[in-house]
PDB file of N, CA and C in Angstrom:
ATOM      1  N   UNK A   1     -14.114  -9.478  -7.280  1.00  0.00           N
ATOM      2  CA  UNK A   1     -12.998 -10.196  -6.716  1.00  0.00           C
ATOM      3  C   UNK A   1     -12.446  -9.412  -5.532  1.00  0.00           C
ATOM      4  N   UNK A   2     -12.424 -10.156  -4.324  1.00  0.00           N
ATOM      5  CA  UNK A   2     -12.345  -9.529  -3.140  1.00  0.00           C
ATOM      6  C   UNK A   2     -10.394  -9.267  -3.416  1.00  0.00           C
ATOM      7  N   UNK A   3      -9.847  -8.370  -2.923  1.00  0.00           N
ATOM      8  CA  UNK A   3      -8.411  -8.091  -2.688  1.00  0.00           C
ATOM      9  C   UNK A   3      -7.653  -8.983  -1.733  1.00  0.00           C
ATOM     10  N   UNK A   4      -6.524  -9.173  -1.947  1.00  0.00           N
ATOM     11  CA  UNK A   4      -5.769 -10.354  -1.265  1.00  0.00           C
ATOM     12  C   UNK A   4      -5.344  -9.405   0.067  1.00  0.00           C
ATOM     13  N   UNK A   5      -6.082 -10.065   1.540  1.00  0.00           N
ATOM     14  CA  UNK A   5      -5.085  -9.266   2.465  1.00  0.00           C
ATOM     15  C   UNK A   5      -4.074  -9.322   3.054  1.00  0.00           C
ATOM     16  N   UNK A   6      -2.966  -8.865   2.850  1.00  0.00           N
ATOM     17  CA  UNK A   6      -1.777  -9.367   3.060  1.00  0.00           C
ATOM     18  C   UNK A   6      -1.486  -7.754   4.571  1.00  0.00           C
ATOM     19  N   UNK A   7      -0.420  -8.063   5.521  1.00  0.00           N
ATOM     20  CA  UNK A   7      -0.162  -6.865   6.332  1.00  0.00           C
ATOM     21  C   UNK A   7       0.304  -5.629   5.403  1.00  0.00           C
ATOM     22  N   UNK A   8      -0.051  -4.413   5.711  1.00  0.00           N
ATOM     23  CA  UNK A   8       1.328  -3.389   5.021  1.00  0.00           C
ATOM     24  C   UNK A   8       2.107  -3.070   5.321  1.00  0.00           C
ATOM     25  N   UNK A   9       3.161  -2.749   4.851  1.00  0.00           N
ATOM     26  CA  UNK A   9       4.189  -2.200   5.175  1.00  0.00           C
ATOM     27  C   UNK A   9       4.251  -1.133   5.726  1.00  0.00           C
ATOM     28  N   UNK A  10       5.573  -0.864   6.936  1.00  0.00           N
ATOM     29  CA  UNK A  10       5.068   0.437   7.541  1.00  0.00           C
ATOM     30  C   UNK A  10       5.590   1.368   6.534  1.00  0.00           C
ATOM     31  N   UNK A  11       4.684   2.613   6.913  1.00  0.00           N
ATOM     32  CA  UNK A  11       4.465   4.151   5.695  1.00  0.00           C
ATOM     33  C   UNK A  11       5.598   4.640   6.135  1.00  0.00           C
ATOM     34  N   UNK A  12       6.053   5.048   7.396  1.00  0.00           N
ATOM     35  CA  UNK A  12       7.111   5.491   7.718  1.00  0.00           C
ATOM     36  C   UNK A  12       8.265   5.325   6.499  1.00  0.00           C
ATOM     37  N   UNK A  13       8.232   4.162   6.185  1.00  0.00           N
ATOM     38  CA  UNK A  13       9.701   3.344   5.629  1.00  0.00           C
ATOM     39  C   UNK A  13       8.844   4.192   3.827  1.00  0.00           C
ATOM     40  N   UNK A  14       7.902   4.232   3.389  1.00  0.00           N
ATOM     41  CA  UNK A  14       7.775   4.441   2.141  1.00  0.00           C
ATOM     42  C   UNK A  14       7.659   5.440   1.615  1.00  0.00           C
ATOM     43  N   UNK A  15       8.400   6.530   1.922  1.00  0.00           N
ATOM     44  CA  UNK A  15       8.589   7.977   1.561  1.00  0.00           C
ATOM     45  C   UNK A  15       8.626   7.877   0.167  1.00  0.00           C
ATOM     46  N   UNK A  16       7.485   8.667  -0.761  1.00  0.00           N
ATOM     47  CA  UNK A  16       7.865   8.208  -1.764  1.00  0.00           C
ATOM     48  C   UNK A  16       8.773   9.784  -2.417  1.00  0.00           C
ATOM     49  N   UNK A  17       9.510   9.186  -3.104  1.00  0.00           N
ATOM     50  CA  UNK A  17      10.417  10.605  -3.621  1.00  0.00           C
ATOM     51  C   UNK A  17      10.611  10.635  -4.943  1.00  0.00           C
ATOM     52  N   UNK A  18      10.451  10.129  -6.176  1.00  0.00           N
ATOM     53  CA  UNK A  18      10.131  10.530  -7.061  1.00  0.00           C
ATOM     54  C   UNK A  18      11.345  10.630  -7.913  1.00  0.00           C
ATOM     55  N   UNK A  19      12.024  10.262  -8.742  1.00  0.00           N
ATOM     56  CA  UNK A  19      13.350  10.316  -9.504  1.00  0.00           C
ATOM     57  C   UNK A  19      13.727  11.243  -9.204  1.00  0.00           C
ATOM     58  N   UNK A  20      13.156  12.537  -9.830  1.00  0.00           N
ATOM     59  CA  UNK A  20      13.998  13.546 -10.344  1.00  0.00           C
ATOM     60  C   UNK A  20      13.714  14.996  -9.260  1.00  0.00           C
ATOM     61  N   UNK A  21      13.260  14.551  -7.941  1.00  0.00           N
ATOM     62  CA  UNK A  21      13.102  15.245  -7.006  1.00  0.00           C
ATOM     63  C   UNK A  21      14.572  14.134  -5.951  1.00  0.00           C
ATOM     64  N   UNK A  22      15.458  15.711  -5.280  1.00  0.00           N
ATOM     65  CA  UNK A  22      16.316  15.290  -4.669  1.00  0.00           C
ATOM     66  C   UNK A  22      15.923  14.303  -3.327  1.00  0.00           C
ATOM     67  N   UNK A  23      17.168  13.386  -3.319  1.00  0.00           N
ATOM     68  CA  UNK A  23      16.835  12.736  -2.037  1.00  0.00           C
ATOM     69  C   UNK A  23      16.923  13.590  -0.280  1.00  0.00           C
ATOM     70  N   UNK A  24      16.997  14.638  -0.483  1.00  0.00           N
ATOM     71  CA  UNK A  24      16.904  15.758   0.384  1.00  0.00           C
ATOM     72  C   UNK A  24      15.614  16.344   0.899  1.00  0.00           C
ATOM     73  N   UNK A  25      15.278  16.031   0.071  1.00  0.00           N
ATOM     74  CA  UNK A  25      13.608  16.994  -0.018  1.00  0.00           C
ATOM     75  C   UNK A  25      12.402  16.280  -0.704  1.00  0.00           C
ATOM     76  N   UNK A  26      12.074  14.689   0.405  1.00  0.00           N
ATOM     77  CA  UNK A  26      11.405  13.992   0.013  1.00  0.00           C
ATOM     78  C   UNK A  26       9.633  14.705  -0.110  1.00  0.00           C
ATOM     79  N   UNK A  27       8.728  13.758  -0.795  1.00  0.00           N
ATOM     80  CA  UNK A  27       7.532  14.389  -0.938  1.00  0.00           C
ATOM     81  C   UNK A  27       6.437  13.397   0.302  1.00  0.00           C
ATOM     82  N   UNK A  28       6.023  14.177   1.071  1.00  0.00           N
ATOM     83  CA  UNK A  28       4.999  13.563   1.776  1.00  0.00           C
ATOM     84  C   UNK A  28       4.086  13.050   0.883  1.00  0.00           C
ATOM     85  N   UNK A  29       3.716  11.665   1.564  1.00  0.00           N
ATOM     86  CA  UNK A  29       1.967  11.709   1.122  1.00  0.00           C
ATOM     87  C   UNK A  29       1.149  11.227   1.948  1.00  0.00           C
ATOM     88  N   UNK A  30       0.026  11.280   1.386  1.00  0.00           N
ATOM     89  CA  UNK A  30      -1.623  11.160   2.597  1.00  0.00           C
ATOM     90  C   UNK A  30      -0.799   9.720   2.408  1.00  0.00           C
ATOM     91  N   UNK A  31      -0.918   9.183   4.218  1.00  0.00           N
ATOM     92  CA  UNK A  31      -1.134   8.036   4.496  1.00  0.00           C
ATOM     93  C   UNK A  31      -2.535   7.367   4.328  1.00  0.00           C
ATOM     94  N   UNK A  32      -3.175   7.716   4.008  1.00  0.00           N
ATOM     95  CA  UNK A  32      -4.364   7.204   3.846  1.00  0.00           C
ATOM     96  C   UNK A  32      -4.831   6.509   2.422  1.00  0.00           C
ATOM     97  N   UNK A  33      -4.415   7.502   1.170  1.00  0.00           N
ATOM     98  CA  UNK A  33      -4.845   7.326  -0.111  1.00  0.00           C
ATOM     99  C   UNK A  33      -3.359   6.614  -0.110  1.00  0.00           C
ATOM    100  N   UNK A  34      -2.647   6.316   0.556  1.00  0.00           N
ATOM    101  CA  UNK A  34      -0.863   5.347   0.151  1.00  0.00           C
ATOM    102  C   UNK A  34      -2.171   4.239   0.284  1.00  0.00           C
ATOM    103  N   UNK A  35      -2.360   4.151   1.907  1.00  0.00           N
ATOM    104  CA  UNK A  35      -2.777   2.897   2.252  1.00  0.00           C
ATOM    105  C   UNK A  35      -4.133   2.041   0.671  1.00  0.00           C
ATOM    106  N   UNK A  36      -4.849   3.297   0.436  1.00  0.00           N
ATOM    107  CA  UNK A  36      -5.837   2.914  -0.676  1.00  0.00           C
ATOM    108  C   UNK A  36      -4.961   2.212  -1.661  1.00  0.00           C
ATOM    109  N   UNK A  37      -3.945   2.726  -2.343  1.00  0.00           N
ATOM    110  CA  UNK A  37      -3.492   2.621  -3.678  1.00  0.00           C
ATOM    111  C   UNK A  37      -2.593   0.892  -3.215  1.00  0.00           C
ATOM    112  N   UNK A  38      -2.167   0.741  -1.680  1.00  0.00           N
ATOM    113  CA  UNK A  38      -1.277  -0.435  -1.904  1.00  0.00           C
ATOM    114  C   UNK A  38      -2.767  -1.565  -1.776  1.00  0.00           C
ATOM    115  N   UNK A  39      -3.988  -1.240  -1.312  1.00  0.00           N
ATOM    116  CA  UNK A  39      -4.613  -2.273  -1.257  1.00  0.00           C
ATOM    117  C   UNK A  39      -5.018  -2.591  -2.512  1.00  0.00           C
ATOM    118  N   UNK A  40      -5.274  -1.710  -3.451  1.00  0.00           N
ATOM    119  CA  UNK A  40      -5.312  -2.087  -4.794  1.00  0.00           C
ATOM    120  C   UNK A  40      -4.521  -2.480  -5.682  1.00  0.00           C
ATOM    121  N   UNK A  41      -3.254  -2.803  -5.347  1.00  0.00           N
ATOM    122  CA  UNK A  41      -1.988  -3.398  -5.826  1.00  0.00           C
ATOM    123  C   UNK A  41      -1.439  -4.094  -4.996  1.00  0.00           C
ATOM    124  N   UNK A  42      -2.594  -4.966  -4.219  1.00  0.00           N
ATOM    125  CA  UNK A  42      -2.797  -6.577  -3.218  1.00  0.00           C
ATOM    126  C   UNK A  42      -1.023  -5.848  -2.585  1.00  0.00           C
ATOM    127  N   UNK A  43      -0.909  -5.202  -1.638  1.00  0.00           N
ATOM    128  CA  UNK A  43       0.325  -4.545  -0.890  1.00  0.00           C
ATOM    129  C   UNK A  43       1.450  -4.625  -1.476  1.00  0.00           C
ATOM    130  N   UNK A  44       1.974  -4.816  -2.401  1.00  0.00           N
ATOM    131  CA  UNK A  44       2.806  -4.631  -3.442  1.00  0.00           C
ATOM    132  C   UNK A  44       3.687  -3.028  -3.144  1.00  0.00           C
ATOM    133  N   UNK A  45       4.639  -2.754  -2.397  1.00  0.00           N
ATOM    134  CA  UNK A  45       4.746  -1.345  -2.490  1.00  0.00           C
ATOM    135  C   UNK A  45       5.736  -1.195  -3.884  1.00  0.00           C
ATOM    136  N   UNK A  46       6.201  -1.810  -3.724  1.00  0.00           N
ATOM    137  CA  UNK A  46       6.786  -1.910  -5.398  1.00  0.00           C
ATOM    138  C   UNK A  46       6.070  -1.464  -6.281  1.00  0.00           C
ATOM    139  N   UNK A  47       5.101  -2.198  -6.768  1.00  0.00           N
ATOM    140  CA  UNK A  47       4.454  -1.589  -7.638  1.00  0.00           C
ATOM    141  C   UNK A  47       3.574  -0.098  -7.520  1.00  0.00           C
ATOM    142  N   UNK A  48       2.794  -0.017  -6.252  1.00  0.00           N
ATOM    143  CA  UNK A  48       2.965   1.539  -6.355  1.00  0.00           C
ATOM    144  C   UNK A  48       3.492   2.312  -6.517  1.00  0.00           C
ATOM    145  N   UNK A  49       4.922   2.253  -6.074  1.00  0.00           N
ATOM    146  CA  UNK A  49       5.924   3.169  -5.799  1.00  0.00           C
ATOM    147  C   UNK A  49       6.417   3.222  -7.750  1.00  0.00           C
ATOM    148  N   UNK A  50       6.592   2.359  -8.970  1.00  0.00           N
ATOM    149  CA  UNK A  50       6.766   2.064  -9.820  1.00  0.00           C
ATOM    150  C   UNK A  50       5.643   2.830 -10.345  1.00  0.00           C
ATOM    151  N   UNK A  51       4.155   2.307 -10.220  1.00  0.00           N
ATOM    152  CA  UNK A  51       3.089   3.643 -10.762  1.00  0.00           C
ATOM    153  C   UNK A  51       3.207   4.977 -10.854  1.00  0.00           C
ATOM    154  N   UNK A  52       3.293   4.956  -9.540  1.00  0.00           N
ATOM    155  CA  UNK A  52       3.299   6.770  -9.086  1.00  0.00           C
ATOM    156  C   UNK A  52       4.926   7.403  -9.706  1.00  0.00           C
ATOM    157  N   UNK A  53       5.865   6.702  -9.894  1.00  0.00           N
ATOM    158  CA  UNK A  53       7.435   7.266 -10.890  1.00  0.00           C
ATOM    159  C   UNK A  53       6.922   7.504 -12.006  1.00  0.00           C
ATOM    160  N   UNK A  54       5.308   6.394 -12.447  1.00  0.00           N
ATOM    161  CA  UNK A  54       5.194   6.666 -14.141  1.00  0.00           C
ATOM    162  C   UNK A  54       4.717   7.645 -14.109  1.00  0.00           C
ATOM    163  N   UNK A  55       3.437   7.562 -13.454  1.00  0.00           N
ATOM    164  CA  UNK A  55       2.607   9.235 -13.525  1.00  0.00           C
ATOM    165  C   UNK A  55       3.618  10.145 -13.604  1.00  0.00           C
ATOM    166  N   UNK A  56       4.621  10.392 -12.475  1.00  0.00           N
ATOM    167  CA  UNK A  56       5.284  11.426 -12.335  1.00  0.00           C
ATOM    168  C   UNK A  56       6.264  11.655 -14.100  1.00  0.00           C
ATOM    169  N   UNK A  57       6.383  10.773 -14.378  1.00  0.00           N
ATOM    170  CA  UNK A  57       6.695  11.107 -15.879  1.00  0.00           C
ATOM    171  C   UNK A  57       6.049  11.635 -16.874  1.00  0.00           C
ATOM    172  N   UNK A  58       5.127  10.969 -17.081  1.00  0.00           N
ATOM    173  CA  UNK A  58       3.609  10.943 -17.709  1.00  0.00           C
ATOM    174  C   UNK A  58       3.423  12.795 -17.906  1.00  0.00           C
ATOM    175  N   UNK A  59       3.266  13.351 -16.500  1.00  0.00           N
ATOM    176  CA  UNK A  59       2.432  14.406 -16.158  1.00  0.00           C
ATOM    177  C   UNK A  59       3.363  14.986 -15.164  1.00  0.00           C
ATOM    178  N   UNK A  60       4.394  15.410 -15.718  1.00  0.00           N
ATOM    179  CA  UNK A  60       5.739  16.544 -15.125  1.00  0.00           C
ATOM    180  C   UNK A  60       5.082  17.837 -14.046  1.00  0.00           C
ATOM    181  N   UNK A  61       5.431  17.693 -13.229  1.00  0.00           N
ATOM    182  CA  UNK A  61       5.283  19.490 -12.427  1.00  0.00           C
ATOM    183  C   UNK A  61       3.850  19.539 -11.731  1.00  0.00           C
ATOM    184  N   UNK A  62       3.217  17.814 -11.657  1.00  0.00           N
ATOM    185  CA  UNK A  62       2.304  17.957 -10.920  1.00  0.00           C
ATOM    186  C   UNK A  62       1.949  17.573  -9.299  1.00  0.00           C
ATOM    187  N   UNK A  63       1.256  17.956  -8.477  1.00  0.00           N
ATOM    188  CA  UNK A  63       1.414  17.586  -7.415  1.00  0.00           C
ATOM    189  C   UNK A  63       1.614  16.391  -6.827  1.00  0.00           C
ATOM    190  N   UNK A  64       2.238  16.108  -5.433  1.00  0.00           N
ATOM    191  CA  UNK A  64       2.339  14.213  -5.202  1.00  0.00           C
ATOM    192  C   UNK A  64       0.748  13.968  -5.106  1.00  0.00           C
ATOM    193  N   UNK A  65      -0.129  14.187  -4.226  1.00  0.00           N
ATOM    194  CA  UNK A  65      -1.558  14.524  -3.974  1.00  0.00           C
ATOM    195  C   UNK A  65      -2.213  14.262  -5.782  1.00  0.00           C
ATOM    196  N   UNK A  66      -1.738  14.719  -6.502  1.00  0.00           N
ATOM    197  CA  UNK A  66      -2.385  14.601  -8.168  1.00  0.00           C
ATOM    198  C   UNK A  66      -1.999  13.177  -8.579  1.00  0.00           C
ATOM    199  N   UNK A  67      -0.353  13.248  -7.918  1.00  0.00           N
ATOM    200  CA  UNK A  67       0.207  11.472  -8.598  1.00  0.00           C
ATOM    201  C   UNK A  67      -0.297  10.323  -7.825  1.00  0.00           C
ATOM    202  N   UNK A  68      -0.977  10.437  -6.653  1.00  0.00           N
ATOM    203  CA  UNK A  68      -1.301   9.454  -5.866  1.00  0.00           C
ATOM    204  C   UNK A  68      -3.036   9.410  -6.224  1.00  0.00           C
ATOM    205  N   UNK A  69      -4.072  10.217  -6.354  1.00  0.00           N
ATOM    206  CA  UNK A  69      -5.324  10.335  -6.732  1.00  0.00           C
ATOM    207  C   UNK A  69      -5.572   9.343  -8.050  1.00  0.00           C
ATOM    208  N   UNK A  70      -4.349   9.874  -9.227  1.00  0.00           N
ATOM    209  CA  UNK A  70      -4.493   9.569 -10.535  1.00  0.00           C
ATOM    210  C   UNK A  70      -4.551   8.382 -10.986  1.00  0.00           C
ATOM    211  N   UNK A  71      -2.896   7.569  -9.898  1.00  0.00           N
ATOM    212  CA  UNK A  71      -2.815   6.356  -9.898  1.00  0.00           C
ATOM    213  C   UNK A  71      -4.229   5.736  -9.561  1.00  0.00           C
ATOM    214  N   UNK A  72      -4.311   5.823  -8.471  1.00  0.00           N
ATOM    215  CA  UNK A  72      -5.608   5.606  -7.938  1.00  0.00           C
ATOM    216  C   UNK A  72      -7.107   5.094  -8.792  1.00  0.00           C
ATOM    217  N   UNK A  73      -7.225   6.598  -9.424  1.00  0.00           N
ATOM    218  CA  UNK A  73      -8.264   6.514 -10.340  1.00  0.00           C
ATOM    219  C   UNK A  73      -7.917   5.246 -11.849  1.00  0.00           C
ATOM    220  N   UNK A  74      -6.682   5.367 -12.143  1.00  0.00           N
ATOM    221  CA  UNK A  74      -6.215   4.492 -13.272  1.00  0.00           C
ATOM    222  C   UNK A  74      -6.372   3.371 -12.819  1.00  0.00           C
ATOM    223  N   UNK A  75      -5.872   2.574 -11.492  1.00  0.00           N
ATOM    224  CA  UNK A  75      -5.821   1.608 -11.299  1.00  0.00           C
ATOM    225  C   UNK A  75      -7.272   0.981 -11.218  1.00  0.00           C
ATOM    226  N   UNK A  76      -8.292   1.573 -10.708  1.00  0.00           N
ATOM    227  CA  UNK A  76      -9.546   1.316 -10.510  1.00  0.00           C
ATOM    228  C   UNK A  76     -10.119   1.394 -12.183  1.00  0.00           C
ATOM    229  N   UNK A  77      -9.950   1.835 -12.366  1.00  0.00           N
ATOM    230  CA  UNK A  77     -10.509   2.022 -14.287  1.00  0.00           C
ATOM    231  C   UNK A  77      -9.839   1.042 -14.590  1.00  0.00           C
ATOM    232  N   UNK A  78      -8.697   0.706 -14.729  1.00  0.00           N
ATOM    233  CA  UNK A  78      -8.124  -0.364 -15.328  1.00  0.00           C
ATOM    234  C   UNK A  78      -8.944  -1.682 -14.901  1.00  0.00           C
ATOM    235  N   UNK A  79      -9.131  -1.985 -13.457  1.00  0.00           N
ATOM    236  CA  UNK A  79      -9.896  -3.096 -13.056  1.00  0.00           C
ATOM    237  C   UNK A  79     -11.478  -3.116 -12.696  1.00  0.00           C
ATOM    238  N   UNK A  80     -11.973  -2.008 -13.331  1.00  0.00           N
ATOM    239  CA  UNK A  80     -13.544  -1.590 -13.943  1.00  0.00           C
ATOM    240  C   UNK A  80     -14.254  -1.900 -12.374  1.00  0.00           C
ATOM    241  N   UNK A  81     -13.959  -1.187 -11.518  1.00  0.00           N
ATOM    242  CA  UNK A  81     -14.305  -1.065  -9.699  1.00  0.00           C
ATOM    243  C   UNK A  81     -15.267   0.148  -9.937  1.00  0.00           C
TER     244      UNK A  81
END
């Protein structure tokens, strides 16, 4: 099943920061693996941004780079890609 292409949103605007990391000292991430993870959640930044809070629960004290890969890998396992 081909992915729905919808435009993305600009990255600029989607800093992702993570609950329990201050709004001061946001966490970069690869624009690139963002761009991967929203095409696999048909551009939804919502729901990435909602994934990557779980991981970050899930798996405390790990890198953004670990929470963005993981999602990644889950989401693709989940939809057997």
């Amino acid at each position: 099943m081909e992915p729905i292409q919808q435009p993305l949103p600009d990255l600029k605007s989607l800093k992702w920061t993570g609950k329990k990391i201050p709004q001061s000292s946001q966490i970069s991430i690869d624009p690139t693996k963002f761009k991967q993870l929203l095409g696999l959640v048909y551009g939804d930044s919502a729901i990435a941004l909602r994934l990557l809070d779980q991981q970050q629960k899930l798996h405390p004290g790990k890198t953004s780079c670990w929470y963005l890969e993981k999602t990644i890998q889950d989401v693709k396992r989940d939809r057997h890609c």
